[in-house]
Protein backbone atom coordinates (compact mmCIF):
# COMPACT_ATOMS: atom_id res chain seq x y z
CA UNK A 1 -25.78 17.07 -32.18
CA UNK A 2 -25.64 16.73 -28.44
CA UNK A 3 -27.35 13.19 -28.42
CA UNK A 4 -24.56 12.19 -30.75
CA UNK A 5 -21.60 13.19 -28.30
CA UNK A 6 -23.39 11.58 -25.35
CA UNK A 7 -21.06 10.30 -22.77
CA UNK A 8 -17.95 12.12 -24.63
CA UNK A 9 -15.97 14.49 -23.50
CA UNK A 10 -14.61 17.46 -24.66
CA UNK A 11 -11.05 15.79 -23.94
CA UNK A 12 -11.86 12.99 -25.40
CA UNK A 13 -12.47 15.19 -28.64
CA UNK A 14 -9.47 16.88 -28.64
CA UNK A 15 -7.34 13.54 -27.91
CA UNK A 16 -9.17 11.83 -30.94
CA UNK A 17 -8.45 15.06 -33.39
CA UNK A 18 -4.56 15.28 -32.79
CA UNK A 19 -3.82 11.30 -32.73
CA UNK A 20 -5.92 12.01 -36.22
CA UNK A 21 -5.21 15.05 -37.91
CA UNK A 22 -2.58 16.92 -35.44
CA UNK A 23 -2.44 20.19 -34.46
CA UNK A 24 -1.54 22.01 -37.68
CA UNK A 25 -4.13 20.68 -39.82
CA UNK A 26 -6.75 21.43 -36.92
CA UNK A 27 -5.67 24.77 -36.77
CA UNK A 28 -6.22 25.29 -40.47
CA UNK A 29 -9.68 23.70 -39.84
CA UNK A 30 -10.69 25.74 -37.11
CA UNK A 31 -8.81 28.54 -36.79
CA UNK A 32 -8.63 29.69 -33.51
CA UNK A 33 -5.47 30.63 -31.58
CA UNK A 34 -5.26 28.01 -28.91
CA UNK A 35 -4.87 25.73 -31.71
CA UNK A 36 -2.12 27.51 -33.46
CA UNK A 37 0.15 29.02 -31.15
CA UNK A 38 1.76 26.55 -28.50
CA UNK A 39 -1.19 24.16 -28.57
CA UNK A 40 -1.62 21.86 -25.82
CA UNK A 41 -5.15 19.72 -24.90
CA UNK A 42 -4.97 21.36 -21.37
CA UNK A 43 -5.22 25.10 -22.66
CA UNK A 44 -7.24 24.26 -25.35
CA UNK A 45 -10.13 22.74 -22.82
CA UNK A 46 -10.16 26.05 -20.87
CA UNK A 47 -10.53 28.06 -24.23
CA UNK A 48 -13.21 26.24 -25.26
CA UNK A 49 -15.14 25.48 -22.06
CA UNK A 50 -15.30 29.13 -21.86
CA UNK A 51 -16.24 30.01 -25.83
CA UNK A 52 -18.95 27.96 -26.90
CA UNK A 53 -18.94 28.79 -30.60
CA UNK A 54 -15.84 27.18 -30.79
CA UNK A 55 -16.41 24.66 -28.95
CA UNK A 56 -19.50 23.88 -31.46
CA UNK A 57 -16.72 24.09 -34.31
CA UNK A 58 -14.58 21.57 -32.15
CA UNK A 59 -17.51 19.05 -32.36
CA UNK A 60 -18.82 19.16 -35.65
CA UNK A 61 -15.11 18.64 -36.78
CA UNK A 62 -15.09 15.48 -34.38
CA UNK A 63 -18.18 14.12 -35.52
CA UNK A 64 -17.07 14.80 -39.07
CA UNK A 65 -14.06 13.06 -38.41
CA UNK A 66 -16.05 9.90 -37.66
CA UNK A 67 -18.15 9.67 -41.07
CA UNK A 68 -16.76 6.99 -43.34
């Protein structure tokens, strides 16, 4: 997975997924709380920086997100 998200960063990520499917729907998705409760990219990149399962969860959705 890591080849595929060469040269992309985790901001870019989380930019791509709420001009796409917002916060809500990514907080169904993955449900953590940085996501649900007063969401902003800035405290979700320290959240997931630090928690690497969901920052796995974070980029399957994105690559998901790409497939046709």
């Amino acid at each position: 997975m890591s080849d595929m998200l060469h040269g992309i960063t985790l901001e870019m990520i989380l930019n791509t997924l709420v001009e796409r499917l917002g916060w809500e729907e990514m907080a169904k998705i993955v449900k953590i709380r940085c996501f649900q409760k007063d969401p902003s990219v800035r405290s979700s990149l320290v959240f997931l920086r630090r928690t690497p399962w969901a920052r796995k969860k974070v980029e399957e959705l994105y690559l998901r997100s790409l497939a046709p």
